[in-house]
C-alpha atoms as a PDB file:
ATOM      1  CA  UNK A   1      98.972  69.375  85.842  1.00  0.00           C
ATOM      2  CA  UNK A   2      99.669  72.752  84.759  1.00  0.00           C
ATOM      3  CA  UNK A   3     103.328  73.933  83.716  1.00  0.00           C
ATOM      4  CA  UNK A   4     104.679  77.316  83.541  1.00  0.00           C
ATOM      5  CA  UNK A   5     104.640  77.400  80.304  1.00  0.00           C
ATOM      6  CA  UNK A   6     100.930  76.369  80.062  1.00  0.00           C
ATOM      7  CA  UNK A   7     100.319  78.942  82.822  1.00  0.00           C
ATOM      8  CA  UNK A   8     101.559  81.314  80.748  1.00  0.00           C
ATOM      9  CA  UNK A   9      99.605  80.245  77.185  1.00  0.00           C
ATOM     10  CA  UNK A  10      95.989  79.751  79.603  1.00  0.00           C
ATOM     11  CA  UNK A  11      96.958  83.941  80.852  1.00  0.00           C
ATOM     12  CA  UNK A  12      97.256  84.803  77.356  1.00  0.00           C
ATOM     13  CA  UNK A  13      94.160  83.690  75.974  1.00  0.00           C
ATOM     14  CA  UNK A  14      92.044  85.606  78.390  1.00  0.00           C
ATOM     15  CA  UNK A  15      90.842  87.821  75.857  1.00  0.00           C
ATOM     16  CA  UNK A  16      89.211  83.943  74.225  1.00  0.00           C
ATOM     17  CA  UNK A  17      88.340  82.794  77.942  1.00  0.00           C
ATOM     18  CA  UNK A  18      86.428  86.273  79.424  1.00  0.00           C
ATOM     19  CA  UNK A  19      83.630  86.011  76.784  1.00  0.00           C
ATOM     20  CA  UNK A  20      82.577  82.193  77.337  1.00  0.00           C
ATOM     21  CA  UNK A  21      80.190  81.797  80.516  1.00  0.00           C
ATOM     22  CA  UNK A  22      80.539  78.892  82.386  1.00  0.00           C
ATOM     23  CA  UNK A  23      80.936  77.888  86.492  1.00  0.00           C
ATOM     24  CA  UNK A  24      82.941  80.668  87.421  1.00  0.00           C
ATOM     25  CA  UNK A  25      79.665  82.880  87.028  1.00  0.00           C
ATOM     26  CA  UNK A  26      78.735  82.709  90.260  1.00  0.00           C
ATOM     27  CA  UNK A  27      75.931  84.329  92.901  1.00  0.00           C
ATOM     28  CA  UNK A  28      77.210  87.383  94.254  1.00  0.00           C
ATOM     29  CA  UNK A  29      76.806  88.524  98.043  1.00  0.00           C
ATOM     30  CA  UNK A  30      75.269  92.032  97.269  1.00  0.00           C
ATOM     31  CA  UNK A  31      75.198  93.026 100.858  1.00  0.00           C
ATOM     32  CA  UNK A  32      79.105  92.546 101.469  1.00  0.00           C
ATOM     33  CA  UNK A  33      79.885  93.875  97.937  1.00  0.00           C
ATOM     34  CA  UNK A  34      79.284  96.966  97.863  1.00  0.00           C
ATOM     35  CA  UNK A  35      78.347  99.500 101.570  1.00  0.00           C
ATOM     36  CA  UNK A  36      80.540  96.517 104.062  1.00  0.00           C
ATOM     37  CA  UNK A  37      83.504  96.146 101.481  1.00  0.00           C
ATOM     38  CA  UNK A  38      84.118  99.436 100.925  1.00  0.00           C
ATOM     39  CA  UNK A  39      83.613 100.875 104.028  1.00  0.00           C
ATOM     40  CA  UNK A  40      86.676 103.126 105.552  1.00  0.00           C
ATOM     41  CA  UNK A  41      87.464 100.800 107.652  1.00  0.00           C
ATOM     42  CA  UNK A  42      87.908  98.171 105.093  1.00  0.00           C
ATOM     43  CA  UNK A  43      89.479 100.534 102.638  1.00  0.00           C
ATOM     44  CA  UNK A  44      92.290 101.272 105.510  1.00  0.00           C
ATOM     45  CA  UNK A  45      93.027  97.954 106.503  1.00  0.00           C
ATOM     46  CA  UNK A  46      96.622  96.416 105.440  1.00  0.00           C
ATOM     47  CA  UNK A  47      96.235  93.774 102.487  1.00  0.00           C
ATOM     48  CA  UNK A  48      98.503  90.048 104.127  1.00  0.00           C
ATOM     49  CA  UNK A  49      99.099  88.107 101.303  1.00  0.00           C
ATOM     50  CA  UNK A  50      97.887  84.273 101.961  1.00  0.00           C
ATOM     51  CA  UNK A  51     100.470  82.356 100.504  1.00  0.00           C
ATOM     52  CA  UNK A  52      98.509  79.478 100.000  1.00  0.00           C
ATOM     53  CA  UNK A  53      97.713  77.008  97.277  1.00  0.00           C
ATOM     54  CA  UNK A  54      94.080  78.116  95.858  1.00  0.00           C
ATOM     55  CA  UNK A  55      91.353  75.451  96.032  1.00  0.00           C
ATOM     56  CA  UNK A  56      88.411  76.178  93.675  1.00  0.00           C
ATOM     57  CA  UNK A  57      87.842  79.685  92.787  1.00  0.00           C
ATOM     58  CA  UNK A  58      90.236  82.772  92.137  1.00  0.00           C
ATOM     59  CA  UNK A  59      90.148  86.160  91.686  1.00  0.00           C
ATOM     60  CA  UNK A  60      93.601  87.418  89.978  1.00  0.00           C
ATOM     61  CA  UNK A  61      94.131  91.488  90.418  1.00  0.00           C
ATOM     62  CA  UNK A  62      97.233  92.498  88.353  1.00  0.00           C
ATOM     63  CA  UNK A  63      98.413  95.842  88.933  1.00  0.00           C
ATOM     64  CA  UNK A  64     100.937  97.176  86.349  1.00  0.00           C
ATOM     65  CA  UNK A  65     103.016 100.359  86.387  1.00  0.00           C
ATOM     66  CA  UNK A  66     106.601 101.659  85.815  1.00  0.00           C
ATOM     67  CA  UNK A  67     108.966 104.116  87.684  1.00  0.00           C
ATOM     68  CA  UNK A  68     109.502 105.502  84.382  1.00  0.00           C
ATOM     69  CA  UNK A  69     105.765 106.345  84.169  1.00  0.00           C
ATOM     70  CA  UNK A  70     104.467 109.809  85.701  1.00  0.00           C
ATOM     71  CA  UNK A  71     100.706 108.962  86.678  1.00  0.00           C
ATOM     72  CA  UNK A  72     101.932 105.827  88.168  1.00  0.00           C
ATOM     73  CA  UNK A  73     104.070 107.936  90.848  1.00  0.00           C
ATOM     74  CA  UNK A  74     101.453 109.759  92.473  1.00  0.00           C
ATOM     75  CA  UNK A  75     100.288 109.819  95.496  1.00  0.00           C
ATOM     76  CA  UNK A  76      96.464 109.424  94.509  1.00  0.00           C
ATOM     77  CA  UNK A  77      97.117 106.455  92.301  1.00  0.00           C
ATOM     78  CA  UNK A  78      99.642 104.625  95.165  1.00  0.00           C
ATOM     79  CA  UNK A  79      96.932 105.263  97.813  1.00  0.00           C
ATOM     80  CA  UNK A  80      94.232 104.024  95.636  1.00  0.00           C
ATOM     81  CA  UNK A  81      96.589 101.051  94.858  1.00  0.00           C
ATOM     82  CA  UNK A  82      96.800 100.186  98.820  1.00  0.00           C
ATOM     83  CA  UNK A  83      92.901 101.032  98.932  1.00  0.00           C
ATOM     84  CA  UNK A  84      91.923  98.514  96.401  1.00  0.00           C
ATOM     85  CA  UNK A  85      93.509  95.769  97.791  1.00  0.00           C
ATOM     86  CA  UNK A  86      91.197  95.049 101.212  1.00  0.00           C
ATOM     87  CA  UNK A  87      88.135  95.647  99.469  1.00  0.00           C
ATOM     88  CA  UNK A  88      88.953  93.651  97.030  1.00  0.00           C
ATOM     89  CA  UNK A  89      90.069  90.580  99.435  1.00  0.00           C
ATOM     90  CA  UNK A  90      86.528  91.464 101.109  1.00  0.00           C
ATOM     91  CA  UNK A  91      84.686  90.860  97.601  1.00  0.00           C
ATOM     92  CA  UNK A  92      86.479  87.634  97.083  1.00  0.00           C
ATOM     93  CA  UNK A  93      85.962  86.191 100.327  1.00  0.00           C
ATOM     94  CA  UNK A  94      82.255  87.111 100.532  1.00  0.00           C
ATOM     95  CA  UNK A  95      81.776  85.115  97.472  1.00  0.00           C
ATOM     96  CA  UNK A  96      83.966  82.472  98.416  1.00  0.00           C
ATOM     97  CA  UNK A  97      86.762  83.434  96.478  1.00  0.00           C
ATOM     98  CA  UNK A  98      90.401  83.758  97.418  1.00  0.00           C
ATOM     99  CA  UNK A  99      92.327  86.507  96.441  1.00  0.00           C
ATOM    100  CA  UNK A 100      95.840  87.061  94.310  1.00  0.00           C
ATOM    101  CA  UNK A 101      96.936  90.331  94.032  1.00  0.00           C
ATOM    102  CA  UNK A 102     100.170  90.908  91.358  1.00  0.00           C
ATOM    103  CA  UNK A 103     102.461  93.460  90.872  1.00  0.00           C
ATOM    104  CA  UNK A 104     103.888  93.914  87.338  1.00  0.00           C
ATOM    105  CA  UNK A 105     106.769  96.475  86.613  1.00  0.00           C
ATOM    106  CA  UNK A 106     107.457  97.403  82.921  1.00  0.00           C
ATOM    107  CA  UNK A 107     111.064  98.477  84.512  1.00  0.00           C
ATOM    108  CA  UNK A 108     113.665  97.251  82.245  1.00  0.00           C
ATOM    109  CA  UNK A 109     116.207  96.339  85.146  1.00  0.00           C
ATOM    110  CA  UNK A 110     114.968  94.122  87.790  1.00  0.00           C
ATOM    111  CA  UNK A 111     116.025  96.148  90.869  1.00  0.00           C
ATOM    112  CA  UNK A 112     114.180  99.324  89.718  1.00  0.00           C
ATOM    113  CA  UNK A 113     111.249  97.500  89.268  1.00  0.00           C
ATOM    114  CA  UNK A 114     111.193  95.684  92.708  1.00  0.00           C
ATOM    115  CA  UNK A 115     111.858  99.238  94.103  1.00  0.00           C
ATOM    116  CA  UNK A 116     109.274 101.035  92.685  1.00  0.00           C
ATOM    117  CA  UNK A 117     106.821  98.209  93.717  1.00  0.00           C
ATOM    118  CA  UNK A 118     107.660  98.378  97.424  1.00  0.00           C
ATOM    119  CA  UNK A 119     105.632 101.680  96.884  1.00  0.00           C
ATOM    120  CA  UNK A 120     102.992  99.483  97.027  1.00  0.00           C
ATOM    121  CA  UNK A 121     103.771  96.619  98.549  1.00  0.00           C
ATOM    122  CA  UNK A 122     102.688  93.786  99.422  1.00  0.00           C
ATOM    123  CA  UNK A 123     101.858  91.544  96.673  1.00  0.00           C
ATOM    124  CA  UNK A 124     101.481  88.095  96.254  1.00  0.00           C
ATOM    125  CA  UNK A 125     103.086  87.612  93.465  1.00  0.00           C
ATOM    126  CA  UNK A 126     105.739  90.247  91.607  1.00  0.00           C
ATOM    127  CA  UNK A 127     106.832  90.006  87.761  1.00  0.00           C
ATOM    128  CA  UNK A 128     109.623  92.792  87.642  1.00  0.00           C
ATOM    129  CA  UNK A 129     112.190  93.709  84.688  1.00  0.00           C
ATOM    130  CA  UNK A 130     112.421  93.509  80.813  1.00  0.00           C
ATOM    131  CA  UNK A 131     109.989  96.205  79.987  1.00  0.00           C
ATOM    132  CA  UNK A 132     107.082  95.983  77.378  1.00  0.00           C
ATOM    133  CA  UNK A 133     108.239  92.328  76.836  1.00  0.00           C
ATOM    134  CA  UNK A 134     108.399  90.681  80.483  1.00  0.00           C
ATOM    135  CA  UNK A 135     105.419  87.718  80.795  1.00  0.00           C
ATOM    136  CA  UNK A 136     103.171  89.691  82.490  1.00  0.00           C
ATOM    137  CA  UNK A 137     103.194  92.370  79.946  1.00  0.00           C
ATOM    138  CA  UNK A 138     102.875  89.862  76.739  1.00  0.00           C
ATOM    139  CA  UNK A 139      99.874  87.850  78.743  1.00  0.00           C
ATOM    140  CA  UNK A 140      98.203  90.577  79.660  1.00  0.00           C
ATOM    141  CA  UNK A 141      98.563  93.516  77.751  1.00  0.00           C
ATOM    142  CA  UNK A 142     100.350  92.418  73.973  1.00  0.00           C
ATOM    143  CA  UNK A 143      97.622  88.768  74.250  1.00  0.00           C
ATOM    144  CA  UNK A 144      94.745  90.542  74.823  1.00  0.00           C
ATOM    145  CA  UNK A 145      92.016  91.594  71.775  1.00  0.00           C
ATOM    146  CA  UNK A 146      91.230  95.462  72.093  1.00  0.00           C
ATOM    147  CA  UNK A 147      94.159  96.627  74.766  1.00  0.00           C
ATOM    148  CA  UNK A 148      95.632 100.124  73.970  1.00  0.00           C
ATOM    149  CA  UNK A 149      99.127  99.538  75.809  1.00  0.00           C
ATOM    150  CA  UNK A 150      99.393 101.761  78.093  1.00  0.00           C
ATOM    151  CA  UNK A 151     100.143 102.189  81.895  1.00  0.00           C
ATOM    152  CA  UNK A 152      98.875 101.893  84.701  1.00  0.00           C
ATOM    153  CA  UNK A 153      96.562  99.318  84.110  1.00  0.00           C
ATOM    154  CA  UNK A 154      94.584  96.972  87.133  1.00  0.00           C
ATOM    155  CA  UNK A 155      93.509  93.982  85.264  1.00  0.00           C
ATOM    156  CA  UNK A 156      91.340  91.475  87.474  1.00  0.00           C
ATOM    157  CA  UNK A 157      90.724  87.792  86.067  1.00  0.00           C
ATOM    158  CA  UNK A 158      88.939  85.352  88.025  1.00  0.00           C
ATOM    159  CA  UNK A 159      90.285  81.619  87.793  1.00  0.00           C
ATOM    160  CA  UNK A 160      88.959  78.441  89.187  1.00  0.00           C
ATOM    161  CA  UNK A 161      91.521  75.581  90.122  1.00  0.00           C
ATOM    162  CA  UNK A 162      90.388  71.764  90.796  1.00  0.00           C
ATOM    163  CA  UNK A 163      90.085  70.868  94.779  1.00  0.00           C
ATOM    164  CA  UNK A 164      89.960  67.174  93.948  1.00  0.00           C
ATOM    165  CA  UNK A 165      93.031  66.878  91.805  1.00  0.00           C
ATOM    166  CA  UNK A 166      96.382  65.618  92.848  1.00  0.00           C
ATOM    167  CA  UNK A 167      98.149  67.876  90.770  1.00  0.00           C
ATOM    168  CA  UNK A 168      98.115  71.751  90.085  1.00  0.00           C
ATOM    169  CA  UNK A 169      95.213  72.320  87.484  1.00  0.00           C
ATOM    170  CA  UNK A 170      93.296  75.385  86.034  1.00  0.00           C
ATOM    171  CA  UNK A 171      89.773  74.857  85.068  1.00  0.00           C
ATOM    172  CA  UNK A 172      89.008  77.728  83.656  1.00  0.00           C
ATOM    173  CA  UNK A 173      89.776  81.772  83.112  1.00  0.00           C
ATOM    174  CA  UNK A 174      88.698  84.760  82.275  1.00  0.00           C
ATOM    175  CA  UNK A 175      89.048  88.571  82.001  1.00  0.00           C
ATOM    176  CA  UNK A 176      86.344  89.907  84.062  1.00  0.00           C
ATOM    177  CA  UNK A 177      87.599  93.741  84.311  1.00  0.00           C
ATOM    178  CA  UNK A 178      90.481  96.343  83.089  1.00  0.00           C
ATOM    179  CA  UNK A 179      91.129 100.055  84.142  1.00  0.00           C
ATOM    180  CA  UNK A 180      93.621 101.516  81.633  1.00  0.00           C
ATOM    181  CA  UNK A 181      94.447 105.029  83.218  1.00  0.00           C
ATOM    182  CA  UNK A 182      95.321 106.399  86.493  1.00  0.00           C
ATOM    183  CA  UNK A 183      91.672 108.536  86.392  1.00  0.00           C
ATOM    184  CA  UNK A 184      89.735 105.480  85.821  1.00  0.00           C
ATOM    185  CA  UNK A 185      91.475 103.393  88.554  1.00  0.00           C
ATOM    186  CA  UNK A 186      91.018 105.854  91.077  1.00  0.00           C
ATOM    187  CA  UNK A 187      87.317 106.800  90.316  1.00  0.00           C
ATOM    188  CA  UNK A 188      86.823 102.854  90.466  1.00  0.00           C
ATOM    189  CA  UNK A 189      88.451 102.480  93.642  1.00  0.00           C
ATOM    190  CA  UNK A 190      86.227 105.932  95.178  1.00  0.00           C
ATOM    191  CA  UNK A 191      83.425 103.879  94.072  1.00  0.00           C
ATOM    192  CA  UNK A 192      84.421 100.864  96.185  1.00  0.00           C
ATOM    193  CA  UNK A 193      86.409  98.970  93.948  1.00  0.00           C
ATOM    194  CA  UNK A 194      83.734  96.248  92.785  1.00  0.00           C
ATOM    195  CA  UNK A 195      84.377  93.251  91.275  1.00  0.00           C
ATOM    196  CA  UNK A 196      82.497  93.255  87.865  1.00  0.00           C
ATOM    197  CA  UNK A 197      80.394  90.332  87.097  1.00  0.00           C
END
């Protein structure tokens, strides 16, 4: 069974957990990855959260910004924000992956953040308030080996959950990407936003 606060800990080890291979290295579908899954009208399509308990593999896309942060407010970065999101949910599913996509506000109050979110909107999952400090931004920027913090970031983790248990319960985790500017996310988006191995 996993707990929040063991959620938490297994997110902020991923810098330990992206660098050891194991099942979650899987195959890839190179015909839906990259011309199908990035096609325009994949990359137009609305993202609908699932809101459904995952069953075997995961990938996690964290997307984290601020209203208080000028590249995150323009209208390139939002669009390529939206963009990402069906190709990504394309990737996943081709590989037989579900998809989680998370949007993190380093807003210190709580309504800001949820505001400046809805500029991209929808997520699955939001984490919104405290600034620099709030869980996302300790798991996955302050926990990580190497990370400059800085914002925006897209982070994308894949995770694998047990189908046979009875109870909640991560197998295993890891980082497999990270754009750390608004130019990189973009260009990676243009480029079809692939999943890296």
């Amino acid at each position: 069974m996993i707990s929040i606060r063991s959620a938490l800990v297994a997110v902020s080890t991923l810098g330990v957990a992206s660098s050891v291979p194991g099942p979650l290295a899987a195959p890839r579908a190179q015909a839906l990855r990259g011309a199908d899954c990035a096609s325009p009208t994949v990359r137009e399509q609305a993202y609908h959260p699932s809101y459904e308990l995952p069953q075997g593999r995961q990938v996690v896309v964290a997307y984290i910004g601020a209203s208080t942060c000028g590249p995150c407010r323009t209208k390139q970065l939002k669009a390529a924000i939206q963009q990402m999101k069906p190709m990504l949910a394309c990737q996943a599913k081709a590989t037989g992956r579900t998809l989680a996509v998370m949007g993190v506000s380093l807003d210190w109050q709580v309504d800001t953040a949820i505001s400046y979110l809805a500029g991209t909107a929808p997520y699955d999952e939001i984490i919104a308030g405290n600034n620099w400090v709030n869980s996302a931004a300790l798991a996955f920027i302050w926990q990580a080996p190497d990370v400059v913090p800085s914002i925006p970031q897209v982070v994308l983790l894949e995770r694998e959950f047990d189908p046979e248990a009875t109870t909640i319960t991560l197998r295993h985790q890891r980082e497999l990407g990270r754009f750390t500017n608004a130019a990189a996310i973009e260009q990676w988006v243009a480029k079809g936003a692939l999943i890296p191995q």
